[in-house]
Protein backbone atom coordinates (compact mmCIF):
# COMPACT_ATOMS: atom_id res chain seq x y z
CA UNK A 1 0.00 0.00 0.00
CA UNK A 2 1.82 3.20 -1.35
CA UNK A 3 -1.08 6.04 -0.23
CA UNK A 4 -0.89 5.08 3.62
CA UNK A 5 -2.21 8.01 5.59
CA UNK A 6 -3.22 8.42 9.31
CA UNK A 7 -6.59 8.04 8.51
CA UNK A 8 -6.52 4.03 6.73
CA UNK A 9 -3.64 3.10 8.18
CA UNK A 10 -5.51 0.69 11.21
CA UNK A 11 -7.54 -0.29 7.68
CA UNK A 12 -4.65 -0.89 6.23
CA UNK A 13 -2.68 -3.04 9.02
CA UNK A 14 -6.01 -5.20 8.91
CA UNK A 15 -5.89 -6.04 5.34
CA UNK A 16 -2.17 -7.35 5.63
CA UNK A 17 -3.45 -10.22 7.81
CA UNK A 18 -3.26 -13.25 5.70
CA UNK A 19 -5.90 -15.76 5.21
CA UNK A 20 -4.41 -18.44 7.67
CA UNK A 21 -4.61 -15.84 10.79
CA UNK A 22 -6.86 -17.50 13.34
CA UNK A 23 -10.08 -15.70 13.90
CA UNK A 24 -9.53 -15.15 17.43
CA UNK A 25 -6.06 -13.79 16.62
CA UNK A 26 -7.55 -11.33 13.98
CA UNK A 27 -9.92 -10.45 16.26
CA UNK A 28 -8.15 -9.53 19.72
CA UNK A 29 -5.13 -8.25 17.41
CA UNK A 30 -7.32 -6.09 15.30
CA UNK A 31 -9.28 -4.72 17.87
CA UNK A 32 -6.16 -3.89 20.17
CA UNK A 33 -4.47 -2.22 16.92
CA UNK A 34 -7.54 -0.20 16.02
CA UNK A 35 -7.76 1.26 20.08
CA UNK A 36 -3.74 1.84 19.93
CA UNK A 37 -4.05 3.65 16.59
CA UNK A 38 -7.43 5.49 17.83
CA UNK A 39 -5.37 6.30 21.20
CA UNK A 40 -2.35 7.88 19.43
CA UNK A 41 -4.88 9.91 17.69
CA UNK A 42 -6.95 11.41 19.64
CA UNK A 43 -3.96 12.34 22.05
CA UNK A 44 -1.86 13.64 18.93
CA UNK A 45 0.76 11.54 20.31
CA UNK A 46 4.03 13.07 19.54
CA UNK A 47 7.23 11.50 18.90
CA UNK A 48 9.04 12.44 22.32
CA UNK A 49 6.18 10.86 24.23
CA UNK A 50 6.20 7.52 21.84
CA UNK A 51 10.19 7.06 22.64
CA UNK A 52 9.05 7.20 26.48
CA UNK A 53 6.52 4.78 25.96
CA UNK A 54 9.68 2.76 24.26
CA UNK A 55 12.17 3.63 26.79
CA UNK A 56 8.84 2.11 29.50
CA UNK A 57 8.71 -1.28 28.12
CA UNK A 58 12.06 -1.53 27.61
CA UNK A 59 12.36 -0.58 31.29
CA UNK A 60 10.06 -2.85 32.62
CA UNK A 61 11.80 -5.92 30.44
CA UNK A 62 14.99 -5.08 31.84
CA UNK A 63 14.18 -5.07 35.54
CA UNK A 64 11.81 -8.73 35.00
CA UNK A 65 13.25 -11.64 35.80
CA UNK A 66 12.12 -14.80 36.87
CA UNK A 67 11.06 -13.49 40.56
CA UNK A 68 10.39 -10.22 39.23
CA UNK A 69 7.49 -9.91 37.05
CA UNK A 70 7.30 -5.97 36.42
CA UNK A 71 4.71 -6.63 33.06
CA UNK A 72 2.29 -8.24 35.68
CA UNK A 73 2.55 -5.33 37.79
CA UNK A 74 1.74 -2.97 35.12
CA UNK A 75 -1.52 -5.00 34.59
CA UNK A 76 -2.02 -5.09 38.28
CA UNK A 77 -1.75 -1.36 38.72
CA UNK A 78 -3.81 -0.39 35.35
CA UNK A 79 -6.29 -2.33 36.45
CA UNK A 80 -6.24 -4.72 33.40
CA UNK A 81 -5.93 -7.68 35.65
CA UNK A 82 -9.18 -7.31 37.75
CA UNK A 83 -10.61 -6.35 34.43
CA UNK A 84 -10.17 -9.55 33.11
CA UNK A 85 -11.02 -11.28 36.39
CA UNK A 86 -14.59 -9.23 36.46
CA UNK A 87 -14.93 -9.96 33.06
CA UNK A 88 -15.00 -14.02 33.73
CA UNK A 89 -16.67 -13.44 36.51
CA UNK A 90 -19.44 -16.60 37.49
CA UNK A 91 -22.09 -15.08 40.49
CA UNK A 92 -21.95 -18.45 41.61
CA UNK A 93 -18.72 -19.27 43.21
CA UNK A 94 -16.09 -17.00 45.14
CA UNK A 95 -14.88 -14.27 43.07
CA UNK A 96 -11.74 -14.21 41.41
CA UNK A 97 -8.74 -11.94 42.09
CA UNK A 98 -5.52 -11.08 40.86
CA UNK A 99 -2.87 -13.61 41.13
CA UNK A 100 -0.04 -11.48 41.33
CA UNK A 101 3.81 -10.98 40.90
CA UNK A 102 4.70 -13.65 43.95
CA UNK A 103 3.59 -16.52 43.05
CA UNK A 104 5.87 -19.27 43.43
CA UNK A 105 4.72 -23.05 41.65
CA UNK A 106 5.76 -26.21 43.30
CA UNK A 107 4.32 -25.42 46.91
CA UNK A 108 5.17 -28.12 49.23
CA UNK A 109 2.54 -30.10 50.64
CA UNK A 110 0.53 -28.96 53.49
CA UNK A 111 -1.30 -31.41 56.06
CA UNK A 112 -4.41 -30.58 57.03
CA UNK A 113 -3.87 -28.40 60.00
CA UNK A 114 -0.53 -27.81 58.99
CA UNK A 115 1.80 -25.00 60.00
CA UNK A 116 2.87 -21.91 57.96
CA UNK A 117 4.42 -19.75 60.56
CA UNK A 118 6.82 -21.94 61.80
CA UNK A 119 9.66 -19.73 63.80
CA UNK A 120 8.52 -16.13 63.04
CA UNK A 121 7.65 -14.36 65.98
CA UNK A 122 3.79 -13.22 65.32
CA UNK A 123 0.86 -14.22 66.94
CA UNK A 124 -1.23 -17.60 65.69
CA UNK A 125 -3.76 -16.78 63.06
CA UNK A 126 -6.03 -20.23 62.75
CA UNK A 127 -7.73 -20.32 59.06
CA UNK A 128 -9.97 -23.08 57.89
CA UNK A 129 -12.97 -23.40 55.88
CA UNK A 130 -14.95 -25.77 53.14
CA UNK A 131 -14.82 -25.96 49.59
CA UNK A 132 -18.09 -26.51 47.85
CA UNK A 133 -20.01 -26.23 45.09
CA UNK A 134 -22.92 -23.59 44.39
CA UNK A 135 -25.17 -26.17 45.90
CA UNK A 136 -23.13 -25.95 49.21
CA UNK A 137 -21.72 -29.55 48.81
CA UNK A 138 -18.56 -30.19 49.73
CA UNK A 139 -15.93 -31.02 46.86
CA UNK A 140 -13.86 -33.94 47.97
CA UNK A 141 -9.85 -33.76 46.53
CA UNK A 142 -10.07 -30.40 45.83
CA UNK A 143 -6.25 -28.82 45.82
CA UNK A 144 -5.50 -25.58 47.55
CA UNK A 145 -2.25 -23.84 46.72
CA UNK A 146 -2.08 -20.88 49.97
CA UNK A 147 0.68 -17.85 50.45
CA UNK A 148 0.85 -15.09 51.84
CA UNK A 149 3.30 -12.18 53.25
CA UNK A 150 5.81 -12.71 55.94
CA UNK A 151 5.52 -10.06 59.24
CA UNK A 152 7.97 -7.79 57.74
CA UNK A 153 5.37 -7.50 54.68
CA UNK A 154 7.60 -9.16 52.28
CA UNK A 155 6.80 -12.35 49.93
CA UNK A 156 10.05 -14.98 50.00
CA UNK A 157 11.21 -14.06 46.96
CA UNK A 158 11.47 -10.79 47.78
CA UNK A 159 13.03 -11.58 51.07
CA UNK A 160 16.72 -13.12 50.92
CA UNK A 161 15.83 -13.79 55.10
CA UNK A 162 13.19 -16.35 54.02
CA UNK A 163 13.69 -20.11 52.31
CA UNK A 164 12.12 -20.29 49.18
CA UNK A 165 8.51 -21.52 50.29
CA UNK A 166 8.05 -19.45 53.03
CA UNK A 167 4.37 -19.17 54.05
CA UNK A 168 3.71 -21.44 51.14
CA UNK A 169 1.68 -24.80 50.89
CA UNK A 170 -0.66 -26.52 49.00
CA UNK A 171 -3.40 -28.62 50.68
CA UNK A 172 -5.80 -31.32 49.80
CA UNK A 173 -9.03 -30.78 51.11
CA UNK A 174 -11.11 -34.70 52.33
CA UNK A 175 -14.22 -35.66 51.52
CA UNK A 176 -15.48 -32.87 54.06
CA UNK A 177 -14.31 -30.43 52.05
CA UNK A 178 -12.80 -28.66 55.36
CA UNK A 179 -9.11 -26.93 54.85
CA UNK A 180 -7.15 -26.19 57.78
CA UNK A 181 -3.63 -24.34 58.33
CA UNK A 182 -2.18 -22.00 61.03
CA UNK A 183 0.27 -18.69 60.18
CA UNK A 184 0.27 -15.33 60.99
CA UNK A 185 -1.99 -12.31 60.26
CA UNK A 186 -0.98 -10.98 56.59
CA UNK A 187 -0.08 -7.38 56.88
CA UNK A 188 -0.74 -4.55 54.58
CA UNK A 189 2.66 -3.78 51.99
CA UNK A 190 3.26 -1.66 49.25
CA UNK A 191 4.08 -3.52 45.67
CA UNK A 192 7.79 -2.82 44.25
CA UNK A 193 8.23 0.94 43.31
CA UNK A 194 11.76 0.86 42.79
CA UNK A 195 11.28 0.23 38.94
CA UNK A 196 8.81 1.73 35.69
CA UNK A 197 5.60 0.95 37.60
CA UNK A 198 6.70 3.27 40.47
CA UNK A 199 7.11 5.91 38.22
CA UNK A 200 3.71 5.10 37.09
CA UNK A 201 2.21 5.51 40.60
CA UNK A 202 4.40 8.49 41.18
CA UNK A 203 3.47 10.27 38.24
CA UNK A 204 0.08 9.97 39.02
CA UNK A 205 -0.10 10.94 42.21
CA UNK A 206 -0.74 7.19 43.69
CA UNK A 207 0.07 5.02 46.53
CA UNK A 208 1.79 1.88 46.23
CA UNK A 209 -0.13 -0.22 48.85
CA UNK A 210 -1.79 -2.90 49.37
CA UNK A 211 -4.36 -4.26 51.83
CA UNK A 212 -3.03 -7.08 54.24
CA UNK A 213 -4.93 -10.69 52.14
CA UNK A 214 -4.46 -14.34 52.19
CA UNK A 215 -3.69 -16.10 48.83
CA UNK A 216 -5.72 -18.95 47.05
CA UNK A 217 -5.47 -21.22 44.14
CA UNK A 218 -7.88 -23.56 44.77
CA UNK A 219 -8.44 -26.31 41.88
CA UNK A 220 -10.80 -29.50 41.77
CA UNK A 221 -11.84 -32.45 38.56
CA UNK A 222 -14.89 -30.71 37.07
CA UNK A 223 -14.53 -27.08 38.34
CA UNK A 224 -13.06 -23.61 37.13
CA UNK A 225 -9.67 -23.21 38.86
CA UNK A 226 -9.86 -20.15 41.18
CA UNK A 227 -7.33 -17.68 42.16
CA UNK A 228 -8.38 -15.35 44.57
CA UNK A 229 -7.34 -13.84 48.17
CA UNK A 230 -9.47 -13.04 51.13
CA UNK A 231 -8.84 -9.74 52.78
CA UNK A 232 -9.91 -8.24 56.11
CA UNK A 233 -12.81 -5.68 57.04
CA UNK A 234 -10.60 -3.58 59.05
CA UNK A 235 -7.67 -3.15 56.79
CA UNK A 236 -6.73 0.51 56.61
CA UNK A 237 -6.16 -0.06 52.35
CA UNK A 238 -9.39 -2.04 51.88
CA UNK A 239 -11.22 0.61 50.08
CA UNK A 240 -7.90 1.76 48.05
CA UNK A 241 -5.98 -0.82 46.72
CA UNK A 242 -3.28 0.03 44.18
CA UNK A 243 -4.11 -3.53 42.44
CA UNK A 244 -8.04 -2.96 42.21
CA UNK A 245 -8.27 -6.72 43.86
CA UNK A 246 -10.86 -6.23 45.95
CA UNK A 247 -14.29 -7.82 46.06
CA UNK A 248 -17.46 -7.38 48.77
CA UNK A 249 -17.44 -11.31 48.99
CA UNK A 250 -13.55 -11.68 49.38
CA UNK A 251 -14.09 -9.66 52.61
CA UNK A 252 -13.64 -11.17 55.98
CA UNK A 253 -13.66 -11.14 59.61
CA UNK A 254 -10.65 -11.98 62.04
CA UNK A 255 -11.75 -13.27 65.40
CA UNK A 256 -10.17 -12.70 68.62
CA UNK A 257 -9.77 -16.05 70.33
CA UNK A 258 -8.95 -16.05 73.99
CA UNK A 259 -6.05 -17.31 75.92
CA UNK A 260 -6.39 -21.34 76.03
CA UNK A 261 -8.99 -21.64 73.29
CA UNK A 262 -6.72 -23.13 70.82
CA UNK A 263 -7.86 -26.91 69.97
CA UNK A 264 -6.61 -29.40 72.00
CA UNK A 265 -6.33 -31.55 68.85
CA UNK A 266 -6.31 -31.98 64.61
CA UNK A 267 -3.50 -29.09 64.52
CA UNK A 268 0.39 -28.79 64.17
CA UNK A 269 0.63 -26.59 66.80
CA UNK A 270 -2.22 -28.28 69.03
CA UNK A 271 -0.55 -28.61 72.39
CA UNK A 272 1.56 -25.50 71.92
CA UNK A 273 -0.24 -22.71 71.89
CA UNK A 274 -1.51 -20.87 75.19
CA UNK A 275 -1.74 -17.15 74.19
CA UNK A 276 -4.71 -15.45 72.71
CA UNK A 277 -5.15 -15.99 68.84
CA UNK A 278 -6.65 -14.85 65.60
CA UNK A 279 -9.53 -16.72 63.67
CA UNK A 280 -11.00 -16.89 60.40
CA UNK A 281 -13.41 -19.23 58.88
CA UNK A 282 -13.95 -18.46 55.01
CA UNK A 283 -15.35 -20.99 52.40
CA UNK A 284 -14.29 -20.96 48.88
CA UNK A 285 -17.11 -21.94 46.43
CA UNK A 286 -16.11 -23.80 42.71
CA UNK A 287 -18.39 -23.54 39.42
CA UNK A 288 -18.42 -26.27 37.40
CA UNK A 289 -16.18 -26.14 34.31
């Protein structure tokens, strides 16, 4: 095409697709080109600003590596990530929420009533709950994979203090449905702002933090996979979190247990723990594939 102006060009990147491109390829690639090409547009974007979008992705590759996931973050703080979590969205189970930089696969198994907090000084937070369908049944086998922050508000691999699966675990639920695990209280943290995402956040007058939240990947035979994390009602970020994560249904209570309450049995730490404690009883519901 030799008479390429700003007016066909989009129409013109569209007919160069050839006839093998997969409809769903043409589609999302399409679409995305004809918003990019509409964007630069309407902002008159000029050529100093298009080098600093460059010199931003370039940026944000550099700093990624394989514990550092800077595109993810982007998504996070855009927003584009709970988009596409709201956009899959089934009213029938737990909602879904972002999965975040920090995940680490390969979780080592967790018993039921198993121990996350292990020699950090923080006191007990007991969480347990059922996994069941929409119908309230309990899903037998289901596979929870569980992390969170350490005290100091830092993930493990962000933390050269902690082992590898720190505060990681993955569980399988019985034919109750019933998961079990002791740690300590998440706290509230503020994602990395040290790279092109900070600058983001900066430049726009934002915050970089995060409400306190337990993770969850919970998977089961027959169901949609979930990712999602549970957050509490009194968190000071709750209402303002840089990652858009939260949901009214992902909110939850921690109760204060007294001194000597702990059970006496079907925990790690049963037998060990005298002082007052923290509760939390939140059930995670699957929709069928």
């Amino acid at each position: 095409m030799r008479n390429v102006t700003k007016d066909n060009i989009t129409d013109v990147f569209m007919s160069y697709m050839g006839p093998q491109t997969p409809p769903r390829l043409q589609e999302v690639l399409g679409s995305l080109v004809k918003h990019l090409h509409d964007f630069a547009r309407e902002v008159n974007l000029t050529h100093d600003e298009w080098n600093k979008g460059i010199a931003f992705l370039e940026a944000a590759a550099e700093i990624s590596d394989e514990e550092r996931h800077e595109f993810v973050l982007l998504s996070d703080v855009l927003g584009l990530s709970s988009l596409v979590d709201l956009l899959h969205a089934d009213p029938n189970g737990t909602s879904s929420s972002v999965l975040g930089p920090f995940h680490i696969s390969g979780s080592p198994d967790l018993a039921q009533g198993g121990d996350l907090r292990k020699s950090f000084d923080a006191p007990v937070l007991l969480a347990e709950g059922c996994v069941k369908d929409p119908d309230g049944n309990p899903i037998a086998g289901a596979t929870l994979d569980i992390w969170q922050t350490a005290p100091n508000g830092l993930y493990s691999s962000q933390d050269p203090e902690q082992t590898t699966y720190s505060f990681h675990g993955l569980q399988t639920v019985g034919a109750d449905g019933r998961y079990a695990f002791t740690s300590v209280r998440p706290v509230e943290y503020t994602v990395p702002s040290d790279g092109p995402v900070g600058d983001i956040l900066r430049a726009c007058g934002r915050h970089p933090w995060r409400p306190s939240h337990l993770h969850f990947v919970v998977e089961a035979e027959g169901y949609r996979p979930l990712v999602t994390e549970v957050f509490p009602e009194d968190d000071p970020y709750l209402d303002q979190d840089t990652v858009f994560g939260v949901r009214e249904d992902l909110v939850m209570q921690y109760q204060n247990m007294p001194a000597g309450s702990f059970p006496k049995s079907g925990f790690e730490l049963s037998g060990s723990v005298d002082d007052a404690f923290l509760k939390v009883d939140f059930d995670l519901t699957l929709v069928p594939a």
